[in-house]
C-alpha atoms as a PDB file:
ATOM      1  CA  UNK A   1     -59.631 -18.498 -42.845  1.00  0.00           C
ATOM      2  CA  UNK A   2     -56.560 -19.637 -44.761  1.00  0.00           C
ATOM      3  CA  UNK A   3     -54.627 -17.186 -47.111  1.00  0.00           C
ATOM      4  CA  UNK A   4     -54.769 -19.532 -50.671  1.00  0.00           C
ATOM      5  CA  UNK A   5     -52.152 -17.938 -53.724  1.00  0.00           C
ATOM      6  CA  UNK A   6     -51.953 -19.553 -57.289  1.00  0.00           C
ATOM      7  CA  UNK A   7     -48.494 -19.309 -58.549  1.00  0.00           C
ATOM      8  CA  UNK A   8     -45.746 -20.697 -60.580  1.00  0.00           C
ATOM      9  CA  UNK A   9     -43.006 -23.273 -59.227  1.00  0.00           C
ATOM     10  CA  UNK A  10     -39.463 -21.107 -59.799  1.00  0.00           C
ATOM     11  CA  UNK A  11     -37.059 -23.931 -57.991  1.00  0.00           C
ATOM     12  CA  UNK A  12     -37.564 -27.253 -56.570  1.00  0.00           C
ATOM     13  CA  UNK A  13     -33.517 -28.498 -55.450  1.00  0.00           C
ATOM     14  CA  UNK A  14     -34.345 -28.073 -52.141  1.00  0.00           C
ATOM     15  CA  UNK A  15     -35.612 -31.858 -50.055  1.00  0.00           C
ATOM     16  CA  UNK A  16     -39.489 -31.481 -49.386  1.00  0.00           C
ATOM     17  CA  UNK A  17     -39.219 -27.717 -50.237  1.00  0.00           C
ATOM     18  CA  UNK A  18     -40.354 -25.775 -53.493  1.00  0.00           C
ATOM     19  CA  UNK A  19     -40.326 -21.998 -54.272  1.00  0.00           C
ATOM     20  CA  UNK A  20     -43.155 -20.590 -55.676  1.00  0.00           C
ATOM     21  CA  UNK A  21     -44.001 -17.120 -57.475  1.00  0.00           C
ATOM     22  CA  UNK A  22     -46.647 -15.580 -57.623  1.00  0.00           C
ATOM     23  CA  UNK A  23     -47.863 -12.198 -59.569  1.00  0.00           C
ATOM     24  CA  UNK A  24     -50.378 -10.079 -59.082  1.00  0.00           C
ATOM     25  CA  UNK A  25     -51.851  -7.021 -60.963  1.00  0.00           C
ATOM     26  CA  UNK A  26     -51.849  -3.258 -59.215  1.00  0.00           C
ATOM     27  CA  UNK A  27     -52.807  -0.009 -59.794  1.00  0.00           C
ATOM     28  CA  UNK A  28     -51.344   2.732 -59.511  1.00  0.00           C
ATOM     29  CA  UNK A  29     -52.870   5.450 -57.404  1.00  0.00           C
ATOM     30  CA  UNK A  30     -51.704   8.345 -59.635  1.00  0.00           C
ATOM     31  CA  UNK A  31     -51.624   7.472 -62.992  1.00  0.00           C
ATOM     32  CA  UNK A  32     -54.213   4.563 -62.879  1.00  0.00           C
ATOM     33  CA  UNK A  33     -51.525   2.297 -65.206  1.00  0.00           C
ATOM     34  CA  UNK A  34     -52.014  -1.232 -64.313  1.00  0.00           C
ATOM     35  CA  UNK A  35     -48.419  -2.977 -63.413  1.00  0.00           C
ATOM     36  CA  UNK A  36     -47.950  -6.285 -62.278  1.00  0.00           C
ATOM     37  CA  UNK A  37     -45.430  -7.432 -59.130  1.00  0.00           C
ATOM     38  CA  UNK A  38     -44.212 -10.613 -58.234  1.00  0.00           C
ATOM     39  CA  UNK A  39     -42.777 -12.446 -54.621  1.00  0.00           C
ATOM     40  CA  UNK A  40     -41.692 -15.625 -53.660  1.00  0.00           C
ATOM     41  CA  UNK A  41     -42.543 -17.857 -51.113  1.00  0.00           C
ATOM     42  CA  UNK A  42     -41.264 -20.864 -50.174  1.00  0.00           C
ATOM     43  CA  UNK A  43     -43.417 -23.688 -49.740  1.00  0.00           C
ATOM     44  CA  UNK A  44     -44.031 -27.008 -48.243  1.00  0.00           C
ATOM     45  CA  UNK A  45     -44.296 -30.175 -50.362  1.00  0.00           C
ATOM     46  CA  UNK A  46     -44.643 -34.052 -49.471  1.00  0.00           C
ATOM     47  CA  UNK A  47     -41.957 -35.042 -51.617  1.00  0.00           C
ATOM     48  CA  UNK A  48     -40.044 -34.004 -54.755  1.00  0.00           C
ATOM     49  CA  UNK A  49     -42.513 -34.549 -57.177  1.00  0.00           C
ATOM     50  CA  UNK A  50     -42.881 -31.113 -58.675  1.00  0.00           C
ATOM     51  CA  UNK A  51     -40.796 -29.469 -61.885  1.00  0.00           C
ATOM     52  CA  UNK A  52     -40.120 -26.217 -62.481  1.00  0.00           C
ATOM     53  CA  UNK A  53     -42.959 -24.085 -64.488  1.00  0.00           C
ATOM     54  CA  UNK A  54     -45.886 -25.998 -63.020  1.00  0.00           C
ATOM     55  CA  UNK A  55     -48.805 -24.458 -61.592  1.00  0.00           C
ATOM     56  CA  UNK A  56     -49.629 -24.506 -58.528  1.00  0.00           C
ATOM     57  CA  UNK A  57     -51.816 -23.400 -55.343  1.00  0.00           C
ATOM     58  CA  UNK A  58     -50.649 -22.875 -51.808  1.00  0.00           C
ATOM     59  CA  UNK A  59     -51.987 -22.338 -48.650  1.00  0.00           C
ATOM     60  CA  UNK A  60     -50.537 -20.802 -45.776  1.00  0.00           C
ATOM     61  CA  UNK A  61     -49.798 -22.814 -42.650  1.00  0.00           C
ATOM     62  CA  UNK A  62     -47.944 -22.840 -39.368  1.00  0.00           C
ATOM     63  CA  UNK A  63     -44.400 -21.790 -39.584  1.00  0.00           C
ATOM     64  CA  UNK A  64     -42.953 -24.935 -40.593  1.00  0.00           C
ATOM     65  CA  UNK A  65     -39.168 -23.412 -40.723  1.00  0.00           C
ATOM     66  CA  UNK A  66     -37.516 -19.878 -41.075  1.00  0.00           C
ATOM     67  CA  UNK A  67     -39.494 -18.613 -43.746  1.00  0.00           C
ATOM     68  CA  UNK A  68     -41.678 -21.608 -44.732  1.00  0.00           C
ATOM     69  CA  UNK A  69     -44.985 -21.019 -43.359  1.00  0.00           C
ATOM     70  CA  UNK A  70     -46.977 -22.427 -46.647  1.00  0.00           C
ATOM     71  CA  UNK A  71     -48.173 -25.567 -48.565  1.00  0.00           C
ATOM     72  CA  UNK A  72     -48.413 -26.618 -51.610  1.00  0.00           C
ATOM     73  CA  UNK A  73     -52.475 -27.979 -51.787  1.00  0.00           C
ATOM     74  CA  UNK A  74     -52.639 -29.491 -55.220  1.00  0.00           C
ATOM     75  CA  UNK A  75     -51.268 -28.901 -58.941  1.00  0.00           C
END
């Protein structure tokens, strides 16, 4: 089963290649005060037809370079 992540495009100057953040909510153990945190991944695309602030969802793949190992499936 594939890892899917809805996120937010951050940067898109790289060819074929867009980073993507995505937030999610935690608890904390102690004080039970909700916090979110964010990472960024960088993602897969088939060409550079995605702007910054768009949504998006991506779905982990093979490792495709360094640190790519995800696509982008759809807006």
């Amino acid at each position: 089963m594939k890892k899917i992540l809805k996120g937010q495009i951050v940067s898109n100057k790289m060819t074929n290649t867009v980073v993507v953040k995505v937030e999610t909510i935690k608890v904390h153990p102690k004080y039970r005060k909700r916090y979110t945190s964010s990472k960024k991944y960088k993602a897969d695309t088939a060409g550079n037809i995605f702007e910054i602030g768009d949504k998006v969802l991506i779905e982990e793949s093979r490792p495709l370079s360094k640190d790519k190992c995800w696509k982008v499936v759809k807006k």
